[in-house]
PDB file of N, CA and C in Angstrom:
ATOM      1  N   UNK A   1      29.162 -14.562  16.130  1.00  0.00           N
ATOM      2  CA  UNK A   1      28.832 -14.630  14.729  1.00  0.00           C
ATOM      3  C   UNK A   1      29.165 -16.022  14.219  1.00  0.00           C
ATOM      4  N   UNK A   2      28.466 -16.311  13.384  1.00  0.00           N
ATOM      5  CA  UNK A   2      28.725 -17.933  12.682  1.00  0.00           C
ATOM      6  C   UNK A   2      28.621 -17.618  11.701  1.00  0.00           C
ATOM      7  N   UNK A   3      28.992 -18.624  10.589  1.00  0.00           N
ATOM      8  CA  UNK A   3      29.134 -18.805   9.569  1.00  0.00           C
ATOM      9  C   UNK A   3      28.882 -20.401   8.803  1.00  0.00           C
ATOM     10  N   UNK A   4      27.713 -19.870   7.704  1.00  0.00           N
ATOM     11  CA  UNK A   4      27.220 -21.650   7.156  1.00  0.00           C
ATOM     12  C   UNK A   4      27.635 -21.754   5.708  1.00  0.00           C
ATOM     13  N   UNK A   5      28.406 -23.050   5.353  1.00  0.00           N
ATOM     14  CA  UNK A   5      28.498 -22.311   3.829  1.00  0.00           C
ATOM     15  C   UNK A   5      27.271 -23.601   3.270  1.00  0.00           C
ATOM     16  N   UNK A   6      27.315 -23.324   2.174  1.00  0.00           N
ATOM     17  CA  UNK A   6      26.306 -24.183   1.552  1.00  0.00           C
ATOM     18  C   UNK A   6      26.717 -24.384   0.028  1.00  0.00           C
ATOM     19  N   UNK A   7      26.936 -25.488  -0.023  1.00  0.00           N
ATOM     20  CA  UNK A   7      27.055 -26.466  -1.475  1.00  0.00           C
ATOM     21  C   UNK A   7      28.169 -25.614  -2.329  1.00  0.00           C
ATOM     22  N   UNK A   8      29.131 -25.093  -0.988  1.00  0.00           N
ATOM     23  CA  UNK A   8      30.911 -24.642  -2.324  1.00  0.00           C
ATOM     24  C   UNK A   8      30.314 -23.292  -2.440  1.00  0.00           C
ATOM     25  N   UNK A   9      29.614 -22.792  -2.785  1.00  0.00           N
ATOM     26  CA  UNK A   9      29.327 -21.730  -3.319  1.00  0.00           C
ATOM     27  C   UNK A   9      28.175 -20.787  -2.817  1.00  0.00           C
ATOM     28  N   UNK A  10      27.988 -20.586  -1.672  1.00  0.00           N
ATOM     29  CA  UNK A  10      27.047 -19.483  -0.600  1.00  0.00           C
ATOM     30  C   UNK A  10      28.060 -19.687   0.468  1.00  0.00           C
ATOM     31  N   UNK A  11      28.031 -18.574   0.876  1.00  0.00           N
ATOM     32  CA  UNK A  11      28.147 -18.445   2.627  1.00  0.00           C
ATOM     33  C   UNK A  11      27.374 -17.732   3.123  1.00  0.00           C
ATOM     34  N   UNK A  12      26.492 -18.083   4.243  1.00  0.00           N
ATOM     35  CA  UNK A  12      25.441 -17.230   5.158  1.00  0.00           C
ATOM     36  C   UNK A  12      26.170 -16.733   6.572  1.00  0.00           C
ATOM     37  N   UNK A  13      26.311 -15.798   6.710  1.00  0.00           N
ATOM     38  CA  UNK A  13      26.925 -14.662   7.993  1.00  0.00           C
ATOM     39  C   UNK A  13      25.565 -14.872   8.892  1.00  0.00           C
ATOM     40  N   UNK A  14      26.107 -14.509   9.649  1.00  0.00           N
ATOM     41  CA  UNK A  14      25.024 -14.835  10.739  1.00  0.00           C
ATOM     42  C   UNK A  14      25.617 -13.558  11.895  1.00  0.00           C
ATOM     43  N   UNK A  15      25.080 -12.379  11.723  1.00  0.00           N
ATOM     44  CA  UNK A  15      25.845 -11.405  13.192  1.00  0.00           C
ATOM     45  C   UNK A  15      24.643 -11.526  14.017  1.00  0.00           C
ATOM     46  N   UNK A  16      24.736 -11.499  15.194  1.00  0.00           N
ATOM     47  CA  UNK A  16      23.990 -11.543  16.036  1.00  0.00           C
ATOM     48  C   UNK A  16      24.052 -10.295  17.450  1.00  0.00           C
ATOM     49  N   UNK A  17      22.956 -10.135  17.895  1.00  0.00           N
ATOM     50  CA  UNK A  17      23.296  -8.712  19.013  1.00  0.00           C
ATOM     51  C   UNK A  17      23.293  -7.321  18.476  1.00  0.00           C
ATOM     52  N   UNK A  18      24.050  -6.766  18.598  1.00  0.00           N
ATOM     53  CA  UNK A  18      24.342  -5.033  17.877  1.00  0.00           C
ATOM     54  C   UNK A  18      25.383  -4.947  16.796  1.00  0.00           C
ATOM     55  N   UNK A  19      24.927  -4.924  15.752  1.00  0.00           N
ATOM     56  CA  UNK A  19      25.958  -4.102  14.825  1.00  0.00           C
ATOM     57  C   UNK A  19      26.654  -2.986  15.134  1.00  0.00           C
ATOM     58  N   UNK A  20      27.084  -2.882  16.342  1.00  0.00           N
ATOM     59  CA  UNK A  20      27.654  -1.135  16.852  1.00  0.00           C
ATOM     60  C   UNK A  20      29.209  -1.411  16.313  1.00  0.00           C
ATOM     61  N   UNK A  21      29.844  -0.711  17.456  1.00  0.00           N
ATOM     62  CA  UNK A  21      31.151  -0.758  16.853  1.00  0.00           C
ATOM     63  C   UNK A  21      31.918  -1.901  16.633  1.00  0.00           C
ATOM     64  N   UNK A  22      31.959  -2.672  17.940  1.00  0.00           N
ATOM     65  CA  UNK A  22      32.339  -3.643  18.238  1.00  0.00           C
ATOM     66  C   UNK A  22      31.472  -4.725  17.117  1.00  0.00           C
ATOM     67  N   UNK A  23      30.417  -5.025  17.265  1.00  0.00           N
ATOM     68  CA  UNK A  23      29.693  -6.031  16.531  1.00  0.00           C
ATOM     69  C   UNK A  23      30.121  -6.045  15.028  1.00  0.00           C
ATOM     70  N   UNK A  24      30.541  -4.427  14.514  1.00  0.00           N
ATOM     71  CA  UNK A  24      30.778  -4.722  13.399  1.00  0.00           C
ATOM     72  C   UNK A  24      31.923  -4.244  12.931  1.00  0.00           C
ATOM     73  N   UNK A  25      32.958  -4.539  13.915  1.00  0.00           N
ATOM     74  CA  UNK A  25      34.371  -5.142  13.490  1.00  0.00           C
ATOM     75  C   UNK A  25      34.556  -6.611  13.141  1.00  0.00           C
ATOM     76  N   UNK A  26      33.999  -7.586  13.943  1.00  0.00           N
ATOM     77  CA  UNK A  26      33.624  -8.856  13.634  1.00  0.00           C
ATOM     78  C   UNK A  26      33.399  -9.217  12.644  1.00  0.00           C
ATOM     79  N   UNK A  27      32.144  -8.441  12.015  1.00  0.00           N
ATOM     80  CA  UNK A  27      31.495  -8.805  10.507  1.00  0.00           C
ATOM     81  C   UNK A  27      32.588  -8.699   9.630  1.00  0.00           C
ATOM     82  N   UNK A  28      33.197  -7.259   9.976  1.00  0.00           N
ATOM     83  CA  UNK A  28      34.403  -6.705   8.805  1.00  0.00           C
ATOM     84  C   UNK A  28      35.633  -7.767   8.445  1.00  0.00           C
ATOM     85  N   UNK A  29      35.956  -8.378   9.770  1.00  0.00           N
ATOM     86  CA  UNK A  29      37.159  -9.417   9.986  1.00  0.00           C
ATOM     87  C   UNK A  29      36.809 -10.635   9.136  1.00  0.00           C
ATOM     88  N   UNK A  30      35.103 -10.662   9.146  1.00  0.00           N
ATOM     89  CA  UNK A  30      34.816 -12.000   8.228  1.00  0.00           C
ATOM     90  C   UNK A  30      35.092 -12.061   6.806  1.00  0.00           C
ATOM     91  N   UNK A  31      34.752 -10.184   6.385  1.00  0.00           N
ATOM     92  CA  UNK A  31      34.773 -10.116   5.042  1.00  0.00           C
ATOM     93  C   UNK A  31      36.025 -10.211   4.451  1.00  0.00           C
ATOM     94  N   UNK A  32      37.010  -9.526   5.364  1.00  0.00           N
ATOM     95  CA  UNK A  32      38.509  -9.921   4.903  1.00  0.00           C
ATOM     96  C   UNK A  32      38.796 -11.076   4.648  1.00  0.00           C
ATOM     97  N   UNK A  33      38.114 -12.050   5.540  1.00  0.00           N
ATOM     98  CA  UNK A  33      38.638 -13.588   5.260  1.00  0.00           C
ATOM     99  C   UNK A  33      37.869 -13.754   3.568  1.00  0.00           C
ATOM    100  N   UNK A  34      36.842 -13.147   3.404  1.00  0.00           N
ATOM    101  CA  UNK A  34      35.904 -14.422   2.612  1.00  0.00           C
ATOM    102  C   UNK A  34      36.700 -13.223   1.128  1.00  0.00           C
ATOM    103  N   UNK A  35      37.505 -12.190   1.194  1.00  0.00           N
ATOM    104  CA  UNK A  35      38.218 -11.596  -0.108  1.00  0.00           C
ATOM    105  C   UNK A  35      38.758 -12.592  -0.517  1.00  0.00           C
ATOM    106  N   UNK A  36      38.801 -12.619  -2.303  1.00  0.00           N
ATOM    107  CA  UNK A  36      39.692 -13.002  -2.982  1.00  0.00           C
ATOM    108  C   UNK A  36      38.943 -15.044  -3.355  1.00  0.00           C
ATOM    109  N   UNK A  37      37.527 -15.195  -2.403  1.00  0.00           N
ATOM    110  CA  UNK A  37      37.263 -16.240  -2.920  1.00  0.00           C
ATOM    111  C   UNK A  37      35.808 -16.156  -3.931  1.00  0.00           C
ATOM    112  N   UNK A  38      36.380 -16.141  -5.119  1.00  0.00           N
ATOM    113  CA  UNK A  38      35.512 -15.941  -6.469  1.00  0.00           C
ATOM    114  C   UNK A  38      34.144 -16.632  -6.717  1.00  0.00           C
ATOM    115  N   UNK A  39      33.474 -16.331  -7.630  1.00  0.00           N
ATOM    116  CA  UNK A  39      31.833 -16.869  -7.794  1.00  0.00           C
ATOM    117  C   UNK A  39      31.285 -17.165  -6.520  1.00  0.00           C
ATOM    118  N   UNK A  40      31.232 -16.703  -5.418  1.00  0.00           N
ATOM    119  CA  UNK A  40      29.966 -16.953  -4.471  1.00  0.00           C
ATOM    120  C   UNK A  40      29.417 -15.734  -4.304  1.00  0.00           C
ATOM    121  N   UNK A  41      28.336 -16.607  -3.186  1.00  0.00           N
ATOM    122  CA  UNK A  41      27.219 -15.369  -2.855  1.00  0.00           C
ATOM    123  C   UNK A  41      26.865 -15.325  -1.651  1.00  0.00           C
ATOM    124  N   UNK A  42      27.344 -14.486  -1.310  1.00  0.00           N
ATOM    125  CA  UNK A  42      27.557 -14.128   0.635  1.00  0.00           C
ATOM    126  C   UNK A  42      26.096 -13.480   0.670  1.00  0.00           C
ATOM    127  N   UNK A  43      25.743 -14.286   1.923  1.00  0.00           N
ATOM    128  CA  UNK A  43      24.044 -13.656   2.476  1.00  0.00           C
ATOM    129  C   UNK A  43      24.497 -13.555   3.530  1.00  0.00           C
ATOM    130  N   UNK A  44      23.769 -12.703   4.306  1.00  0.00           N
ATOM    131  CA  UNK A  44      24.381 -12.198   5.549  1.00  0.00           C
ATOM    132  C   UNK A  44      22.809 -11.871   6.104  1.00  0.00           C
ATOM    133  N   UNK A  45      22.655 -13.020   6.574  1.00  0.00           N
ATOM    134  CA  UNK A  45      21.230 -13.319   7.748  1.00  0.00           C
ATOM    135  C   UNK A  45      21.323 -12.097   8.895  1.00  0.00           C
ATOM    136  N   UNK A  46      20.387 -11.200   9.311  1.00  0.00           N
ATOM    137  CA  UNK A  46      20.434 -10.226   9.636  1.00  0.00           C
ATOM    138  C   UNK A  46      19.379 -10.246  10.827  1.00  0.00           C
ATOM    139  N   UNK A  47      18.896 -11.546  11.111  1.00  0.00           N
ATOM    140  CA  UNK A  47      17.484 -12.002  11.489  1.00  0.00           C
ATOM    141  C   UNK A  47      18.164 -11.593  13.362  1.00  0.00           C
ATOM    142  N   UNK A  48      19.672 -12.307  13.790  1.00  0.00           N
ATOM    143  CA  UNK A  48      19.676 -11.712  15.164  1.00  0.00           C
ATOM    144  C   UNK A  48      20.190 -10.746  15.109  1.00  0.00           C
ATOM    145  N   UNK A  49      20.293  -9.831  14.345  1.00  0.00           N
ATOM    146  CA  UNK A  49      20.525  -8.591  14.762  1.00  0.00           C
ATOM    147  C   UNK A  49      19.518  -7.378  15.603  1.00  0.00           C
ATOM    148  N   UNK A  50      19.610  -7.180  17.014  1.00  0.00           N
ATOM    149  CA  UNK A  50      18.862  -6.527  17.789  1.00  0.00           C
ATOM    150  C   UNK A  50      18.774  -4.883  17.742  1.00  0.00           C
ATOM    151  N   UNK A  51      20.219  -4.560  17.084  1.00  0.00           N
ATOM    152  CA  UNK A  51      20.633  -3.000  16.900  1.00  0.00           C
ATOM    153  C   UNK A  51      21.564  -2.580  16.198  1.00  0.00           C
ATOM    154  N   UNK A  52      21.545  -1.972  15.215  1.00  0.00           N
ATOM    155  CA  UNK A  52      22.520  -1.247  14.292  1.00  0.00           C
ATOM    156  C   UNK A  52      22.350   0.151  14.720  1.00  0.00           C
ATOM    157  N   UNK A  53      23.382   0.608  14.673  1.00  0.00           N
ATOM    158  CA  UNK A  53      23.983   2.265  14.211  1.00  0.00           C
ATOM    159  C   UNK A  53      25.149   1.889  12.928  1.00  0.00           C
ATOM    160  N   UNK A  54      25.507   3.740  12.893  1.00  0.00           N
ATOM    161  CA  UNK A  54      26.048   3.959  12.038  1.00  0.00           C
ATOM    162  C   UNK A  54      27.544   2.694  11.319  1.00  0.00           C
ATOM    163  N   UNK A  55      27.565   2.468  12.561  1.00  0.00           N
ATOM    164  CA  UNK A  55      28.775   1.904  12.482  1.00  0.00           C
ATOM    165  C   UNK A  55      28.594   0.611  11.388  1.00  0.00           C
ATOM    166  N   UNK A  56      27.805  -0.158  12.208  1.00  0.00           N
ATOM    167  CA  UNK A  56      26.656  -1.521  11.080  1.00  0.00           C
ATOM    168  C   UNK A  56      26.855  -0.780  10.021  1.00  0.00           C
ATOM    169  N   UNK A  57      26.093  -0.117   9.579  1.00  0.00           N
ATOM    170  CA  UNK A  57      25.965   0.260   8.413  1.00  0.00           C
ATOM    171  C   UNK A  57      27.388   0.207   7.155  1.00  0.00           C
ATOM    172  N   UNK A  58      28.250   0.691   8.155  1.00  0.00           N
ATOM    173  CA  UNK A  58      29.854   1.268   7.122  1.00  0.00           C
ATOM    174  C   UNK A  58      30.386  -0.294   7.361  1.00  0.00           C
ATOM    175  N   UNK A  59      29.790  -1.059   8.001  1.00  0.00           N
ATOM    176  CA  UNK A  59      30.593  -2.365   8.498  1.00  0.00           C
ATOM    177  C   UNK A  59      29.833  -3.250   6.769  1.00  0.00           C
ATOM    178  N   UNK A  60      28.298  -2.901   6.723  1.00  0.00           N
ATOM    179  CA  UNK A  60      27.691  -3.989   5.554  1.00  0.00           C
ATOM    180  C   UNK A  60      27.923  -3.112   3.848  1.00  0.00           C
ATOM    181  N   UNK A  61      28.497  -2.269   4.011  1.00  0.00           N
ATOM    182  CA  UNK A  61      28.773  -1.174   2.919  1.00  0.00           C
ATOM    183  C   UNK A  61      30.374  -2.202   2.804  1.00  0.00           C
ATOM    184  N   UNK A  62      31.278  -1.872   3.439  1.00  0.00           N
ATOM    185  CA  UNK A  62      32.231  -2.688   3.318  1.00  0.00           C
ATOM    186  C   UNK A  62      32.573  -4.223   2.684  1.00  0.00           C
ATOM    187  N   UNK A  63      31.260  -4.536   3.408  1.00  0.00           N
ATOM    188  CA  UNK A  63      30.917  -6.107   3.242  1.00  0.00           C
ATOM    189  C   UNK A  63      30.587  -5.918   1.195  1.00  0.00           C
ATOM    190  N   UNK A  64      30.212  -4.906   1.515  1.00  0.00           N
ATOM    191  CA  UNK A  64      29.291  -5.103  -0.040  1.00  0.00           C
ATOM    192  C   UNK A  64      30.423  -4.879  -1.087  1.00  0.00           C
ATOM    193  N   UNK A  65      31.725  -3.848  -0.791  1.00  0.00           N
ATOM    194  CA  UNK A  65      32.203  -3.399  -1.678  1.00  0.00           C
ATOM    195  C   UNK A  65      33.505  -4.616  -1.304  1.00  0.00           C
ATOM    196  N   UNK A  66      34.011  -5.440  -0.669  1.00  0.00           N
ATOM    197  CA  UNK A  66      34.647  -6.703  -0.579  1.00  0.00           C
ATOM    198  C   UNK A  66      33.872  -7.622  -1.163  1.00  0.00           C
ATOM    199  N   UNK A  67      32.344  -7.885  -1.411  1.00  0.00           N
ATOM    200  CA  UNK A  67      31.850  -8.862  -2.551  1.00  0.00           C
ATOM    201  C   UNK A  67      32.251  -8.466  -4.066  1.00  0.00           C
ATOM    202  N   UNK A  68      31.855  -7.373  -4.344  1.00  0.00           N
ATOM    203  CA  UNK A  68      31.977  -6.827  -5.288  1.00  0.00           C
ATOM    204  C   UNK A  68      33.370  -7.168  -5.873  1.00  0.00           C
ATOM    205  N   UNK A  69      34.365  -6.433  -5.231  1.00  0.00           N
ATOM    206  CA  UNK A  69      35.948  -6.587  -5.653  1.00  0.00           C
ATOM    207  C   UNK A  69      35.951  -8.559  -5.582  1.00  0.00           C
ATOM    208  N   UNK A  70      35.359  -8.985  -4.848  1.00  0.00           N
ATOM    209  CA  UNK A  70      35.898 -10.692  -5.166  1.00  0.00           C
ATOM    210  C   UNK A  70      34.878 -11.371  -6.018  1.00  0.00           C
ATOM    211  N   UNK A  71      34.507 -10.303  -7.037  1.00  0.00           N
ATOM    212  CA  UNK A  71      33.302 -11.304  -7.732  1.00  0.00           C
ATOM    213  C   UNK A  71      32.291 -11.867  -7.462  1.00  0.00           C
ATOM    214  N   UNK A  72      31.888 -11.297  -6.164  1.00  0.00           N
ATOM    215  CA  UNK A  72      30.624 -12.220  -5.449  1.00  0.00           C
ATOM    216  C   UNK A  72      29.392 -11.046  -5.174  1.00  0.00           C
ATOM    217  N   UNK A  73      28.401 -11.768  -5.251  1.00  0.00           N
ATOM    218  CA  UNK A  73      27.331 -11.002  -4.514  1.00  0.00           C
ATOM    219  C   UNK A  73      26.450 -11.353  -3.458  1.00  0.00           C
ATOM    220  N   UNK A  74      26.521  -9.809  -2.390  1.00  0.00           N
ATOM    221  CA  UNK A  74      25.961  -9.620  -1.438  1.00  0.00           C
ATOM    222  C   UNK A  74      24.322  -9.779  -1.317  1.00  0.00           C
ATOM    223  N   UNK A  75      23.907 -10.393  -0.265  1.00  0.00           N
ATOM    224  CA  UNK A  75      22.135 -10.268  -0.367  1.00  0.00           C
ATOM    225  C   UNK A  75      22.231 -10.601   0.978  1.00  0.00           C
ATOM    226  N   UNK A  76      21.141  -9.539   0.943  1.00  0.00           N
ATOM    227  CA  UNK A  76      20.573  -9.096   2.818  1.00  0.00           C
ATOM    228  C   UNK A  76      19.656 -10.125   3.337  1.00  0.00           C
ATOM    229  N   UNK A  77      19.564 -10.603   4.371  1.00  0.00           N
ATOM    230  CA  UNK A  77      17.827 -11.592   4.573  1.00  0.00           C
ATOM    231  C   UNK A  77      17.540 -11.561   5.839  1.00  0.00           C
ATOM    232  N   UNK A  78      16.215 -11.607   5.893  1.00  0.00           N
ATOM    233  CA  UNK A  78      15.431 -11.535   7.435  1.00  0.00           C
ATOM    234  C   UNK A  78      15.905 -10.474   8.185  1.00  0.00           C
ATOM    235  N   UNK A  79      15.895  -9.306   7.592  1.00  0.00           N
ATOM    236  CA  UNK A  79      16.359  -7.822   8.017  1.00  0.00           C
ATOM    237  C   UNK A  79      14.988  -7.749   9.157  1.00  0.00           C
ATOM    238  N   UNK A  80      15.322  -7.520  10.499  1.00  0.00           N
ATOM    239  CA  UNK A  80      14.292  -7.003  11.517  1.00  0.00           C
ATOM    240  C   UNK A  80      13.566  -5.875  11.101  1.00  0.00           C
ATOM    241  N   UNK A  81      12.644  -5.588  11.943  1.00  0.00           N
ATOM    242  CA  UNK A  81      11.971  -4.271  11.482  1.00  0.00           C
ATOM    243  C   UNK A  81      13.462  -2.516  11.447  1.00  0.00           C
ATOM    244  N   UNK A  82      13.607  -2.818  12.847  1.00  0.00           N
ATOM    245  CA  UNK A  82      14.775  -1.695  13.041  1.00  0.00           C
ATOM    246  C   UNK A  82      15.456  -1.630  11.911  1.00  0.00           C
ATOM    247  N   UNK A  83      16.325  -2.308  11.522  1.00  0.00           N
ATOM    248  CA  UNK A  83      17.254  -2.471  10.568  1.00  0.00           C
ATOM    249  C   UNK A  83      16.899  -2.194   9.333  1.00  0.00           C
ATOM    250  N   UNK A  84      15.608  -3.022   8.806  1.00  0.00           N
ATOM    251  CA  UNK A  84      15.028  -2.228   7.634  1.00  0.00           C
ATOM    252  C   UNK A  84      14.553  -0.615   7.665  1.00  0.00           C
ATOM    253  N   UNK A  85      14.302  -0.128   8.587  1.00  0.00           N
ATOM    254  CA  UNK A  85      13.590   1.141   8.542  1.00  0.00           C
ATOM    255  C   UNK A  85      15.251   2.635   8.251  1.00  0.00           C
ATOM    256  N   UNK A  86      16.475   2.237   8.995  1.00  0.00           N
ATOM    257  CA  UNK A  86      17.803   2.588   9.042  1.00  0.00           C
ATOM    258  C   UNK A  86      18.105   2.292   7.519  1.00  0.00           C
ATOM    259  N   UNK A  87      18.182   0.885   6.880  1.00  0.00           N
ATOM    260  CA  UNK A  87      18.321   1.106   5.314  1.00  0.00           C
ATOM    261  C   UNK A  87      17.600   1.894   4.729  1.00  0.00           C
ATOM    262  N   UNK A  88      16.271   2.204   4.748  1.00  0.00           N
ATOM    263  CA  UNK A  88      14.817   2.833   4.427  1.00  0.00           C
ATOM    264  C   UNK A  88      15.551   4.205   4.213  1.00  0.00           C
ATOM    265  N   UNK A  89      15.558   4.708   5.088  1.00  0.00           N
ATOM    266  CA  UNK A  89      15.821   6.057   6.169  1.00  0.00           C
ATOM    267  C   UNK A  89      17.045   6.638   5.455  1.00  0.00           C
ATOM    268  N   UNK A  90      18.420   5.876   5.186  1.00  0.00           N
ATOM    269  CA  UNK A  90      19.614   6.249   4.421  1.00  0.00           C
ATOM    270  C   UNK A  90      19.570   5.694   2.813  1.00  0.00           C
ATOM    271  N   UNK A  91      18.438   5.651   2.477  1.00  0.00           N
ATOM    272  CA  UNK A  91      18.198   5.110   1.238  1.00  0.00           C
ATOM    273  C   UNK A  91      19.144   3.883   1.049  1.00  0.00           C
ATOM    274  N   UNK A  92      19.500   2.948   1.865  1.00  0.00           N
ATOM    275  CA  UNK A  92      20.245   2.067   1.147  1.00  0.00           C
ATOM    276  C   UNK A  92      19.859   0.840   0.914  1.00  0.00           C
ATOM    277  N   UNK A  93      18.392   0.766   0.771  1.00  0.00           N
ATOM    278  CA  UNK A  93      17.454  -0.194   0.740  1.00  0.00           C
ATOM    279  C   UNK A  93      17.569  -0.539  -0.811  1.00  0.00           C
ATOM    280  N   UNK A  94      18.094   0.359  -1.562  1.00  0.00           N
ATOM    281  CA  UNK A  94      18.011   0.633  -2.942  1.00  0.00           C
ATOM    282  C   UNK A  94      19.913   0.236  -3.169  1.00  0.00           C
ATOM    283  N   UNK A  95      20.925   0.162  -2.902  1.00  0.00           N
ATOM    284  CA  UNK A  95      21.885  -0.159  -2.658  1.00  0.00           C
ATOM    285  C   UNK A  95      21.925  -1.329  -2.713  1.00  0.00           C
ATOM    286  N   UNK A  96      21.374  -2.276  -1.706  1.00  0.00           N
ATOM    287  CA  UNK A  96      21.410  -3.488  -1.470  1.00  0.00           C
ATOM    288  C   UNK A  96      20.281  -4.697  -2.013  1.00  0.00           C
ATOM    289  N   UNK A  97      20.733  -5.749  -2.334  1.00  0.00           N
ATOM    290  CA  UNK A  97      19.708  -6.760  -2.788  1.00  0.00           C
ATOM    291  C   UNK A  97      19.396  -7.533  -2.032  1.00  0.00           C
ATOM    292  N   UNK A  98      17.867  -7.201  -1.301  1.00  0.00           N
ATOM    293  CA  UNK A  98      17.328  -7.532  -0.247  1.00  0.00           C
ATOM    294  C   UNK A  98      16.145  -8.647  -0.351  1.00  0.00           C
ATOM    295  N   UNK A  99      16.381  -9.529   0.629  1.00  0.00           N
ATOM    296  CA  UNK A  99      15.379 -10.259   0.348  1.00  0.00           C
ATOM    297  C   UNK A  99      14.643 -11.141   1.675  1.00  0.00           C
ATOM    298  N   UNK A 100      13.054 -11.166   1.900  1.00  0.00           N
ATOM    299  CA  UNK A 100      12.989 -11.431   2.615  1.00  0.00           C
ATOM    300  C   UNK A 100      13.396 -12.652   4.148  1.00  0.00           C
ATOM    301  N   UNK A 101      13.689 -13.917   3.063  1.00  0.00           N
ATOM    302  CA  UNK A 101      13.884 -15.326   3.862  1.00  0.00           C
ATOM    303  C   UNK A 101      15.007 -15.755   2.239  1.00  0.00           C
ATOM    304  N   UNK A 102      16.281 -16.791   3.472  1.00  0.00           N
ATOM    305  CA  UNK A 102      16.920 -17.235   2.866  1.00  0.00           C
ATOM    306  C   UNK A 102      16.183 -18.120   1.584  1.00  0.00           C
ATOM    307  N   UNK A 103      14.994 -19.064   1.639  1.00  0.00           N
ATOM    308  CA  UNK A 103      14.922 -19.106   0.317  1.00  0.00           C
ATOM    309  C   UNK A 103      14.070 -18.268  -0.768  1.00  0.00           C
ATOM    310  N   UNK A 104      13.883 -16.789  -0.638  1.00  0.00           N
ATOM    311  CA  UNK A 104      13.541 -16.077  -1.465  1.00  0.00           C
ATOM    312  C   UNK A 104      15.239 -15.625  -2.077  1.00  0.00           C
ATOM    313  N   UNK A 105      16.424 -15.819  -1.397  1.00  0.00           N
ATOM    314  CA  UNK A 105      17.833 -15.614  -1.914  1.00  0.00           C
ATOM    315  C   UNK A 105      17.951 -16.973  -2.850  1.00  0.00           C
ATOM    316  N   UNK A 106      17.515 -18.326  -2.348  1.00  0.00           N
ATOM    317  CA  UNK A 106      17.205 -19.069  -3.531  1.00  0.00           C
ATOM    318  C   UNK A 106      17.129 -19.520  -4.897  1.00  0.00           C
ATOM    319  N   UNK A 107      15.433 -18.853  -4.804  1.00  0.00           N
ATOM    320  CA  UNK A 107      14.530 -18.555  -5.978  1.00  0.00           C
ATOM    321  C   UNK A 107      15.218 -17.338  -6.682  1.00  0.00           C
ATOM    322  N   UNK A 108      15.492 -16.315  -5.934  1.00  0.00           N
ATOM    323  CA  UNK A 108      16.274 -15.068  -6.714  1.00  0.00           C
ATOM    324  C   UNK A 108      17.723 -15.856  -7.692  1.00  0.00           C
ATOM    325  N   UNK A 109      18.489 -16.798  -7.015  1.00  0.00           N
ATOM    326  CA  UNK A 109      19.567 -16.924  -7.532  1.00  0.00           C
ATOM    327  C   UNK A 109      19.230 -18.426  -8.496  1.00  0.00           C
ATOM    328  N   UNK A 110      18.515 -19.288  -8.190  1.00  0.00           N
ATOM    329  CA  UNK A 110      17.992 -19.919  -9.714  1.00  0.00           C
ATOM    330  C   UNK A 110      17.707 -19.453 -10.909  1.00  0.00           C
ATOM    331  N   UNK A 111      17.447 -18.050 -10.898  1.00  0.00           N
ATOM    332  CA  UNK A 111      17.364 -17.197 -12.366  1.00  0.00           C
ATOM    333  C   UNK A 111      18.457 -17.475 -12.970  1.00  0.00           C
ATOM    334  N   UNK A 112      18.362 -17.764 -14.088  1.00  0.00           N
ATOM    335  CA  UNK A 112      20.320 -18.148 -14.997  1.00  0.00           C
ATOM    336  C   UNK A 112      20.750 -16.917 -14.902  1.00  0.00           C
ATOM    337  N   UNK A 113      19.854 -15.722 -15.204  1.00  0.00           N
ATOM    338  CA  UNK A 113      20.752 -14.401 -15.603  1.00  0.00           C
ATOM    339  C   UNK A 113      21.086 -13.741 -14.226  1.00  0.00           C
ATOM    340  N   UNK A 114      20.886 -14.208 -13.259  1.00  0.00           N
ATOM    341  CA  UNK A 114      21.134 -13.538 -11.806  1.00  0.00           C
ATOM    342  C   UNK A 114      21.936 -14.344 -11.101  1.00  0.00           C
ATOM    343  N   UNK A 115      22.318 -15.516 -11.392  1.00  0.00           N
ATOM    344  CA  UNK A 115      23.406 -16.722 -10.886  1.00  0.00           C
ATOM    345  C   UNK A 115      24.772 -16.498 -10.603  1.00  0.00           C
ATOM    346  N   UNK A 116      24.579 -15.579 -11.807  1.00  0.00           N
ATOM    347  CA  UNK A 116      26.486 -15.195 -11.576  1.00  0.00           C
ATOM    348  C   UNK A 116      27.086 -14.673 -10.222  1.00  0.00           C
TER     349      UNK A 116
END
């Protein structure tokens, strides 16, 4: 997994391989680090991800509710087909603010009223 930040205020996650158990203890370990640092907006590039189960799932739920508590917001990007159809499927497509390519996370966050 890597990690890019961009201009103080984004960080892009990068998991790569399976979100299974293992894959997404990793993610979880990241989110602990990135608690407690205020006004950003964690994207979490989803593009190498080859396989999620359940586990992924409670791993980016986590992720979401550690943005939340640190003032930041979560946005999904370049979700594979698999992965989108599993959000689809557990309705959490509607949960999450999804977007296709990092700069449609961009254009979404140049809105003044969506910046925060």
């Amino acid at each position: 997994m890597s990690i890019t930040h961009k201009n103080g205020r984004v960080i892009v996650l990068h998991p790569q391989g399976r979100l299974d158990c293992d894959g997404s203890k990793q993610l979880e370990a990241q989110f602990t680090r990135l608690m407690g640092q205020r006004n950003l907006l964690w994207v979490i590039n989803l593009s190498q991800v080859d396989f999620m189960d359940s586990a992924g799932l409670v791993a980016l739920i986590t992720g979401l509710k550690a943005a939340r508590e640190s003032s930041c917001r979560l946005i999904l990007c370049h979700l594979p087909e698999p992965v989108k159809l599993i959000l689809e499927l557990t309705q959490l497509d509607s949960v999450f603010e999804i977007c296709e390519d990092y700069n449609a996370v961009l254009n979404l966050t140049k809105t003044p009223a969506l910046a925060a």
